[in-house]
N, C-alpha and C. Protein backbone atom coordinates (compact mmCIF):
# COMPACT_ATOMS: atom_id res chain seq x y z
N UNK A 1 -10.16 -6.36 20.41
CA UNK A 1 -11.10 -5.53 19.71
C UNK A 1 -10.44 -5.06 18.42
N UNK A 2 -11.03 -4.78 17.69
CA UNK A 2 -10.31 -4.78 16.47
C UNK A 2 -10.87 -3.43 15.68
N UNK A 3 -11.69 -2.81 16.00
CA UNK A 3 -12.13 -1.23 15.80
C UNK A 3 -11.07 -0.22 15.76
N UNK A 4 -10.99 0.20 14.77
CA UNK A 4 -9.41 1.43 14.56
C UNK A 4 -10.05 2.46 15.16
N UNK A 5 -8.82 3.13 15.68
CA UNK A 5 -9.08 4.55 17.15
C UNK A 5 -9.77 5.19 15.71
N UNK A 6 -11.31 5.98 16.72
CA UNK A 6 -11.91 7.09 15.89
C UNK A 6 -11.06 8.30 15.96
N UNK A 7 -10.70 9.24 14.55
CA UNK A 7 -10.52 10.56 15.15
C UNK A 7 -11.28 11.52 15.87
N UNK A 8 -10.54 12.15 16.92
CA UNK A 8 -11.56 13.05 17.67
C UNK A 8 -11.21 14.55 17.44
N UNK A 9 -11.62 15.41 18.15
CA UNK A 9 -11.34 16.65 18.11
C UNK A 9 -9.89 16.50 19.24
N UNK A 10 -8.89 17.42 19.03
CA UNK A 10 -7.87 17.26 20.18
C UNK A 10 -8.13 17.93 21.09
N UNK A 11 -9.56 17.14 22.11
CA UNK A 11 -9.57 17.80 23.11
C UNK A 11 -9.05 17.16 24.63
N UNK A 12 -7.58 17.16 24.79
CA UNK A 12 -6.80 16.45 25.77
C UNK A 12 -6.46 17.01 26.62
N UNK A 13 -7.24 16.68 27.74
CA UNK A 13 -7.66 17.04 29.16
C UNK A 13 -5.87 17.34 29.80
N UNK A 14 -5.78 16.13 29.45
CA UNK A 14 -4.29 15.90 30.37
C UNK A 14 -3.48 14.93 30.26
N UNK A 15 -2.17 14.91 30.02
CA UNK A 15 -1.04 13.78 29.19
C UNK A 15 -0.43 13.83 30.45
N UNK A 16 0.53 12.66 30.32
CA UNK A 16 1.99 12.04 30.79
C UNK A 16 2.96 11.72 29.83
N UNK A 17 4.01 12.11 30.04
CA UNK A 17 4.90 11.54 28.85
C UNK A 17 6.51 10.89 29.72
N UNK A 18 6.79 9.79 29.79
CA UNK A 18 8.45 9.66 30.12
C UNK A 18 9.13 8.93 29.10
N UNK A 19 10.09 8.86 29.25
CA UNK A 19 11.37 8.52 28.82
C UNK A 19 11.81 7.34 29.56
N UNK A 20 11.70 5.98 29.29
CA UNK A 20 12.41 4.77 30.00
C UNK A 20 13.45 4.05 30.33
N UNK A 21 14.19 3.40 30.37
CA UNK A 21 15.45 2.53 29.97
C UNK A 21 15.09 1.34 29.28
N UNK A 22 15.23 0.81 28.65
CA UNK A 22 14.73 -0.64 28.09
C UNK A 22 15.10 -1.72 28.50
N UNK A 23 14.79 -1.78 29.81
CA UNK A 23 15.43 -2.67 30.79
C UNK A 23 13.82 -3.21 31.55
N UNK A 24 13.83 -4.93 32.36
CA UNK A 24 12.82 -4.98 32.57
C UNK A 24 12.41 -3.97 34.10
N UNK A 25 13.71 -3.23 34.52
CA UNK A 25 12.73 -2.34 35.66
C UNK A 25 12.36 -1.21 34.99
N UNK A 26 12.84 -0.95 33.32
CA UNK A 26 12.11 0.44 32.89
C UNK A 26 10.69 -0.07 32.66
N UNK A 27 10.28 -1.50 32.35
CA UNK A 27 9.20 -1.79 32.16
C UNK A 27 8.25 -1.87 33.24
N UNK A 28 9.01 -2.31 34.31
CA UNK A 28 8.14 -2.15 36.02
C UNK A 28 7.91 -0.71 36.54
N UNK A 29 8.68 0.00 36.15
CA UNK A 29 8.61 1.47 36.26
C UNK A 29 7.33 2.38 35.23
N UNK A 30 7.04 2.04 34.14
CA UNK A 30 6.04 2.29 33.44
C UNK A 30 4.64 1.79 34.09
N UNK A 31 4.70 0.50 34.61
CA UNK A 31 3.52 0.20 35.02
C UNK A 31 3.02 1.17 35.91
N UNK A 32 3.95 1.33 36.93
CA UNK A 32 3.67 2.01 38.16
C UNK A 32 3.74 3.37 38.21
N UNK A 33 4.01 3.82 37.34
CA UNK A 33 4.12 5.34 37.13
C UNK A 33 2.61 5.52 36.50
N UNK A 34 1.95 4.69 35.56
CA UNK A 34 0.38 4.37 35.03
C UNK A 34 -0.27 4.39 35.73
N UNK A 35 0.02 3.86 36.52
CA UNK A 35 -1.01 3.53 37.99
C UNK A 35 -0.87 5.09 38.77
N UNK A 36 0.13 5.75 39.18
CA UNK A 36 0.12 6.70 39.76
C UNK A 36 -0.38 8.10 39.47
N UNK A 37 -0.33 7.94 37.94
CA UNK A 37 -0.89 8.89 36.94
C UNK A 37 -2.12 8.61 36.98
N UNK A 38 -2.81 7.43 36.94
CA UNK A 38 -4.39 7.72 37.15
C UNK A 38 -4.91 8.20 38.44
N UNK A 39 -4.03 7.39 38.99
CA UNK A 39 -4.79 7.78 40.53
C UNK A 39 -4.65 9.79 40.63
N UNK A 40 -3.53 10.21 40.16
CA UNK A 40 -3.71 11.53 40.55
C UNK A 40 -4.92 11.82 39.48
N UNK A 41 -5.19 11.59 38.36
CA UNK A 41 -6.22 11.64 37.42
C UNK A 41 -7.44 11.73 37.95
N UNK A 42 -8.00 11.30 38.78
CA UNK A 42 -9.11 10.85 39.51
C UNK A 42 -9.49 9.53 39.79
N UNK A 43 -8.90 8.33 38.55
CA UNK A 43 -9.43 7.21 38.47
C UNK A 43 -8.75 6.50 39.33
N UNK A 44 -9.48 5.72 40.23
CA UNK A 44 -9.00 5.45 41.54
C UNK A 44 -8.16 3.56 41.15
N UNK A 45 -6.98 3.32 42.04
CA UNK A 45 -6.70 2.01 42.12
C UNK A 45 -7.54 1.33 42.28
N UNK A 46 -7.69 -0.20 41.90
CA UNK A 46 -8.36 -1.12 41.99
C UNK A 46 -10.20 -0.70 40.69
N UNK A 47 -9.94 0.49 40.36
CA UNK A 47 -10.92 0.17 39.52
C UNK A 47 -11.23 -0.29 38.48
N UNK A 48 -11.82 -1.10 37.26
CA UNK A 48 -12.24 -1.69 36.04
C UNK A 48 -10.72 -1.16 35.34
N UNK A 49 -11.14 0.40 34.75
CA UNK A 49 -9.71 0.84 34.26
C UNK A 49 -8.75 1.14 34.24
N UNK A 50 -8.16 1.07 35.79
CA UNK A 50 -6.96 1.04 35.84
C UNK A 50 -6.34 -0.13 35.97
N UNK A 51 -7.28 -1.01 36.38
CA UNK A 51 -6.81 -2.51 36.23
C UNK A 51 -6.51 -2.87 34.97
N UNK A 52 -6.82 -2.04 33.93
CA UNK A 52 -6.99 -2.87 32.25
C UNK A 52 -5.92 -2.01 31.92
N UNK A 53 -5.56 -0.63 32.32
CA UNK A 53 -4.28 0.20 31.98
C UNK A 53 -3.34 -0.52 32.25
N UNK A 54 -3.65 -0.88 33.45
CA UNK A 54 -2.24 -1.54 34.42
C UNK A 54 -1.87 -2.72 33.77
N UNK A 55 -2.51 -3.50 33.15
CA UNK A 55 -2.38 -4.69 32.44
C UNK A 55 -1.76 -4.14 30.88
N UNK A 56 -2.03 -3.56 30.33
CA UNK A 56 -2.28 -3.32 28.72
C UNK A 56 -0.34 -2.50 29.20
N UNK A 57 -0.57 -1.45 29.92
CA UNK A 57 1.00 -0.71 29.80
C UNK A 57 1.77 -1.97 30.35
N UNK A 58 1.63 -2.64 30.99
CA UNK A 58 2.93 -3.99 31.58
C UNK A 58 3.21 -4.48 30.45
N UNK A 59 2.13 -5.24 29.31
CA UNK A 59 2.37 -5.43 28.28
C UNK A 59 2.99 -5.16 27.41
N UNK A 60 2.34 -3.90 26.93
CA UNK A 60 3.03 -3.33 25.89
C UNK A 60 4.46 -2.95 26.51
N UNK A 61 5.24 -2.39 27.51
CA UNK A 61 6.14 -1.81 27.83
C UNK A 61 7.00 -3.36 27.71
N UNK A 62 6.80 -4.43 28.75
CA UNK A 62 7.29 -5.62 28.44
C UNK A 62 7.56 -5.69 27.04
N UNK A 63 6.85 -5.59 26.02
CA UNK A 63 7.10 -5.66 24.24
C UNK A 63 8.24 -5.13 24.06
N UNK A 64 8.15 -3.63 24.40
CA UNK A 64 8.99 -2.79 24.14
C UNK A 64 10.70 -2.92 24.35
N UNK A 65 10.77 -3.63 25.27
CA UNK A 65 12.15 -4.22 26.26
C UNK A 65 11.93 -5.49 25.20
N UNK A 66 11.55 -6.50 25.41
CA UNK A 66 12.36 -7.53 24.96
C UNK A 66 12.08 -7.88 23.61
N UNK A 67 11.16 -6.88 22.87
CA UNK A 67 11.33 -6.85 21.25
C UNK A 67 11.51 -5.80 20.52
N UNK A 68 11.40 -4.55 20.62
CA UNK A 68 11.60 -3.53 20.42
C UNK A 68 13.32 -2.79 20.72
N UNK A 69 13.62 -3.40 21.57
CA UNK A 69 15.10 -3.27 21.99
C UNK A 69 15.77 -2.69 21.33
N UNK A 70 16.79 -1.55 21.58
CA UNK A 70 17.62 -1.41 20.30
C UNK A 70 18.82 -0.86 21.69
N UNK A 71 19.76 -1.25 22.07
CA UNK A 71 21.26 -0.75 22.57
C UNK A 71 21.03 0.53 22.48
N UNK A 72 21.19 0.59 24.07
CA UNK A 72 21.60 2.42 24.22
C UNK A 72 19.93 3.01 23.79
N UNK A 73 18.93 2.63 23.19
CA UNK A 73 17.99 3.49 23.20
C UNK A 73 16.68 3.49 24.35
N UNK A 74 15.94 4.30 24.68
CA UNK A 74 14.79 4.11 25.74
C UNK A 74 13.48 3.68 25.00
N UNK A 75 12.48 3.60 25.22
CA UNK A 75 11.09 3.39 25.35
C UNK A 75 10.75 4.36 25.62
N UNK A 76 9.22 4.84 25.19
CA UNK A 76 9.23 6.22 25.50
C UNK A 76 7.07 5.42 26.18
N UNK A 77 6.42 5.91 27.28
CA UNK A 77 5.19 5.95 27.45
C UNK A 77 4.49 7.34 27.78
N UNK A 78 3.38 7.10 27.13
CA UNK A 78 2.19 8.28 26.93
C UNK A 78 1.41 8.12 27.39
N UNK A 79 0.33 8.61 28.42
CA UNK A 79 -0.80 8.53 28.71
C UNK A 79 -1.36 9.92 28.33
N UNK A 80 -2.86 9.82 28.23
CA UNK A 80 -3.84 10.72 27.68
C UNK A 80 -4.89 10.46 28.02
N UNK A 81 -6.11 11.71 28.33
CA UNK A 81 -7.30 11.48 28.16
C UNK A 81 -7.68 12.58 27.60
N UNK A 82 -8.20 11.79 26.11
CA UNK A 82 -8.79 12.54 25.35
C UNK A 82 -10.04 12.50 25.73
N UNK A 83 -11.69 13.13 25.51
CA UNK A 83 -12.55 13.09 25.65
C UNK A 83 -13.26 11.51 25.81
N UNK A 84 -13.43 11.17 27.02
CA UNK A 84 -14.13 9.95 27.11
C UNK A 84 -13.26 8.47 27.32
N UNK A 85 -11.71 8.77 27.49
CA UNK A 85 -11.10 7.48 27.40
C UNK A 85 -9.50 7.75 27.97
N UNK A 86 -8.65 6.60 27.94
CA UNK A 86 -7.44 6.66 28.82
C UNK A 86 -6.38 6.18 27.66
N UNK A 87 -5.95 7.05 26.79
CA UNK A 87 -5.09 6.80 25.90
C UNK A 87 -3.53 6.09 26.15
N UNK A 88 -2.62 4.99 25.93
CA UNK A 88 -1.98 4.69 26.17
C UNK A 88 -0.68 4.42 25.16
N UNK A 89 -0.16 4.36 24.76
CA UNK A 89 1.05 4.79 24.16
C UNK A 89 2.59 4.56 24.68
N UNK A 90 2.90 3.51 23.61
CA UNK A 90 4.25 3.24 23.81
C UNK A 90 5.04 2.83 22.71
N UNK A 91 6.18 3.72 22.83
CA UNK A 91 7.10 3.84 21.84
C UNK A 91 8.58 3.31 21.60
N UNK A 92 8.63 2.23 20.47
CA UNK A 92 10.19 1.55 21.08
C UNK A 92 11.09 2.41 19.39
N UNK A 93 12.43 1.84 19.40
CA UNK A 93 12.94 2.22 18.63
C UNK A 93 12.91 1.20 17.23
N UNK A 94 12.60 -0.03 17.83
CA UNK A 94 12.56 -1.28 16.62
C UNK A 94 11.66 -1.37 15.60
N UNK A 95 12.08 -1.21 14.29
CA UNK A 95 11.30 -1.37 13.38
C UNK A 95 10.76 -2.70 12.66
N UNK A 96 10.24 -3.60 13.22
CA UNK A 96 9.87 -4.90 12.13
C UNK A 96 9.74 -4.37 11.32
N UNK A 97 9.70 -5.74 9.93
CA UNK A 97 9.02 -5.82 8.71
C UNK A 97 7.74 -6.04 8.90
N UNK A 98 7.00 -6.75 10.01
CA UNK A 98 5.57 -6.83 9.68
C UNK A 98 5.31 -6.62 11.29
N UNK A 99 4.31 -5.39 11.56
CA UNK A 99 3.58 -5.05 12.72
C UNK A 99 2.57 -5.99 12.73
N UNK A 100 2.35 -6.62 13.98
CA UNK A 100 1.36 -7.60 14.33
C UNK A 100 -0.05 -6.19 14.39
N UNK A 101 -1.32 -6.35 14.12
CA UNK A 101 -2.23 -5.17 14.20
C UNK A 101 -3.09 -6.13 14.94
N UNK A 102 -4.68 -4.91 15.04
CA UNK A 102 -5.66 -5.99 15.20
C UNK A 102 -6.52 -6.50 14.29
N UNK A 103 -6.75 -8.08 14.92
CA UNK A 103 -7.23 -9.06 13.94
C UNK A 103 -6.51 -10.13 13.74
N UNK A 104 -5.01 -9.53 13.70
CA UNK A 104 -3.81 -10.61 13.48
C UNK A 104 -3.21 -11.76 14.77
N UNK A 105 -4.09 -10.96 16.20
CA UNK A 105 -3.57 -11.65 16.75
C UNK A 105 -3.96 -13.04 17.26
N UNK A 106 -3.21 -14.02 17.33
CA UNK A 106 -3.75 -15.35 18.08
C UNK A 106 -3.68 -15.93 19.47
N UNK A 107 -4.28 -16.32 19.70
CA UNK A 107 -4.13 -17.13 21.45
C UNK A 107 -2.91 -18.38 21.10
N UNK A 108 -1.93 -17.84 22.13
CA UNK A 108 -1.20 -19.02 21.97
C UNK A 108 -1.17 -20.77 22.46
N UNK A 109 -0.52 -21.39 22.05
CA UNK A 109 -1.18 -22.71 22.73
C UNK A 109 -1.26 -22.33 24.50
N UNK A 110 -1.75 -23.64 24.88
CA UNK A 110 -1.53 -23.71 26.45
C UNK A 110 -0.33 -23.34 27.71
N UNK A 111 0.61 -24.41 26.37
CA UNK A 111 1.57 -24.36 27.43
C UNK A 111 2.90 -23.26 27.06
N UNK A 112 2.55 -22.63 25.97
CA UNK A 112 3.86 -21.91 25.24
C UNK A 112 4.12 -20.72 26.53
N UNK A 113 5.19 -20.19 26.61
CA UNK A 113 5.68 -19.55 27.88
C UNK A 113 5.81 -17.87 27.58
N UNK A 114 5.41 -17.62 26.02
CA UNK A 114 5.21 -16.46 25.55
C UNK A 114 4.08 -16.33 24.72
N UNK A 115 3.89 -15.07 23.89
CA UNK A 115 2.90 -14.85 23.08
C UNK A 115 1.27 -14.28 23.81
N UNK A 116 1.35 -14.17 24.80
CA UNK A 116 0.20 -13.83 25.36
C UNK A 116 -0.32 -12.48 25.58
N UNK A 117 0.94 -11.42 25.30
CA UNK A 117 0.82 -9.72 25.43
C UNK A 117 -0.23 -8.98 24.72
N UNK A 118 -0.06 -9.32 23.34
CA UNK A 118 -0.86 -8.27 22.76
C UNK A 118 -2.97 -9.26 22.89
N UNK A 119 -2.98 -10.53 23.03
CA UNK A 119 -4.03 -10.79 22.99
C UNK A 119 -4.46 -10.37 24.59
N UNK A 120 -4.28 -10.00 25.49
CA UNK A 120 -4.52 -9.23 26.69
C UNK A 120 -4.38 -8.53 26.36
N UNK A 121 -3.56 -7.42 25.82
CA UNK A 121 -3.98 -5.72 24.69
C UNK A 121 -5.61 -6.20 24.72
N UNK A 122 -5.71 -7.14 22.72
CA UNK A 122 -6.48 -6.99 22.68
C UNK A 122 -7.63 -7.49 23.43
N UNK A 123 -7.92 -8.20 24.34
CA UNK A 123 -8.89 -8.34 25.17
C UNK A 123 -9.34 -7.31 26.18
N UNK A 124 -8.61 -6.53 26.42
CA UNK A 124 -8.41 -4.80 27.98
C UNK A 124 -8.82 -3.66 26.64
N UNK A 125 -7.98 -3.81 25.34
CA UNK A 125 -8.51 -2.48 25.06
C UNK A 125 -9.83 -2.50 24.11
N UNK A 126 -10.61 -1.18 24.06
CA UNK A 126 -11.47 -0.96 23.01
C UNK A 126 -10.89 -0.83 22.11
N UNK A 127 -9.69 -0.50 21.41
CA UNK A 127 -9.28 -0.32 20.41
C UNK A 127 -8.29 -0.10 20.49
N UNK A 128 -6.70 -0.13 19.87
CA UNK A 128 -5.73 -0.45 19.88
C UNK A 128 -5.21 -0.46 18.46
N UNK A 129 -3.98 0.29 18.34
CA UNK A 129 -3.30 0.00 16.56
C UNK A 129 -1.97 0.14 16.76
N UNK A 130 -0.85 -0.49 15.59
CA UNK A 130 0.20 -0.15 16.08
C UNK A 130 0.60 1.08 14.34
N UNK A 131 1.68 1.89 15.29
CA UNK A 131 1.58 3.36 14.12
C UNK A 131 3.32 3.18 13.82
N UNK A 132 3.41 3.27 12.40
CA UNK A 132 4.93 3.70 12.04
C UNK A 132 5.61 4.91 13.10
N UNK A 133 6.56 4.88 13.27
CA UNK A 133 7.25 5.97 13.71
C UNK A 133 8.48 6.49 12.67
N UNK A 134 8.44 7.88 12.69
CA UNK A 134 9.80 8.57 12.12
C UNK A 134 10.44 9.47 12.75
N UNK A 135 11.55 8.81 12.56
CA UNK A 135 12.63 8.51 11.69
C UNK A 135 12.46 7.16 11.72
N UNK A 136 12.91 6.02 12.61
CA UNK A 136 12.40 4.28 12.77
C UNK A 136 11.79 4.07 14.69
N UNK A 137 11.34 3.27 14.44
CA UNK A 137 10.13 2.72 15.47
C UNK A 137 9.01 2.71 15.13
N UNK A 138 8.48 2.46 16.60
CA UNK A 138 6.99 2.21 16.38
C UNK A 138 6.25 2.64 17.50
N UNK A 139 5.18 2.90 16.98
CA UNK A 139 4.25 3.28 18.50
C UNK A 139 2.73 2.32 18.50
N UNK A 140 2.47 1.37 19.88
CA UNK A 140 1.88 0.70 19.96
C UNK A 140 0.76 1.80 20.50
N UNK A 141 -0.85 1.96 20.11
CA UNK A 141 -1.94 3.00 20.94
C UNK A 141 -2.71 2.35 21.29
N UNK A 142 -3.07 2.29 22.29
CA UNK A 142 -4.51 1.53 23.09
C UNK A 142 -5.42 2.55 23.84
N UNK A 143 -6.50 2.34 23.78
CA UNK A 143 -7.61 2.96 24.49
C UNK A 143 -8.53 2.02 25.18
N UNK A 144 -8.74 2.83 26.35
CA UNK A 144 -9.93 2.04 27.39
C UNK A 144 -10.50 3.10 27.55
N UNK A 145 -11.54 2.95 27.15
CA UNK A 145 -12.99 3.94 27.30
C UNK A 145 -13.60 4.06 28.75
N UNK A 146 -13.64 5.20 29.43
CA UNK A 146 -14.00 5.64 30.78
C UNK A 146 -15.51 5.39 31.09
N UNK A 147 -16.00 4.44 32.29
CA UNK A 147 -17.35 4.97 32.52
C UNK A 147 -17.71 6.37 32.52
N UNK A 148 -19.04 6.71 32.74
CA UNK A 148 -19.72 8.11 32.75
C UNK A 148 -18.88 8.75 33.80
N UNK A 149 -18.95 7.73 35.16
CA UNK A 149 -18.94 8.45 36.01
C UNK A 149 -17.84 8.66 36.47
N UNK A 150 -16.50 7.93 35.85
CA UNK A 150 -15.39 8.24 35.54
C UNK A 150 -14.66 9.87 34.64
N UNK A 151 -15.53 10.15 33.99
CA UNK A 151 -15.08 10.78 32.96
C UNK A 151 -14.79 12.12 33.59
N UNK A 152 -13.92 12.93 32.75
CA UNK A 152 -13.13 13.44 33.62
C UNK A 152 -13.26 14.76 32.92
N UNK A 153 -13.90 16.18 32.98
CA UNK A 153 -14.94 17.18 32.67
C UNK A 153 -12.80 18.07 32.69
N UNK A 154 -12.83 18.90 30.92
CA UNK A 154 -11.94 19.78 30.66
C UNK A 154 -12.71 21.13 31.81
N UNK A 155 -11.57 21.51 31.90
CA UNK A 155 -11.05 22.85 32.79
C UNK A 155 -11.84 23.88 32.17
N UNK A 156 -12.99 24.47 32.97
CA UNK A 156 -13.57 25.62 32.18
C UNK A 156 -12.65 27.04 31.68
């Protein structure tokens, strides 16, 4: 999807934030900590969006470890729900010269044994961008938009 995140009002129900290792069990550890965070969220395993969380954070966190890498530094993941959606967020220390965005990305051939991450991004998320970070890094954001009956009513 290629639609840049709308700004909203900051009305955020409820975050997660950790700190990873950049190792591939900090990346297996993100998944499953996603998954555990929704489920206490309300949004139950096995549903539409946590299946597309669960996919989109393996991804991106996978990115994060074996391209983002930097010695000695962590990965950092975010979850959020801002009004209406399941914000996702992940932060490495590596700065490219050119952030792949959306639009840019391609399906790789058949048989190539990489390249397939961010086009599952973009296929799971509604919208997705990747953001400079400062001092250096980057932060990859994805959103999956909640059914109705998902949605998850702020604390009177």
């Amino acid at each position: 999807m290629t639609a840049p995140i709308t700004p909203q009002a900051p009305v955020t129900v409820r975050t997660f934030r950790q700190r990873l290792s950049s190792t591939p069990r900090g990346a297996r550890l993100a998944r499953h900590l996603a998954l555990n965070q929704l489920h206490a969220w309300g949004i139950p395993h096995g549903s539409d969006v946590s299946e597309a969380v669960a996919v989109i954070v393996a991804e991106l966190a996978a990115n994060a470890v074996t391209h983002g890498r930097v010695p000695g530094r962590d990965f950092e993941l975010r979850l959020s729900l801002p009004t209406g959606s399941v914000r996702i967020e992940v932060t490495d220390t590596r700065t490219e010269p050119r952030h792949p965005k959306p639009g840019d990305v391609r399906p790789s051939a058949p048989l190539d044994e990489r390249g397939r991450g961010l086009v599952l991004v973009d296929a799971l998320a509604d919208r997705w961008e990747v953001l400079d970070r400062e001092p250096l890094g980057k932060t990859v954001r994805a959103e999956v938009d909640l059914p109705s009956r998902l949605r998850i009513r702020p604390p009177a």
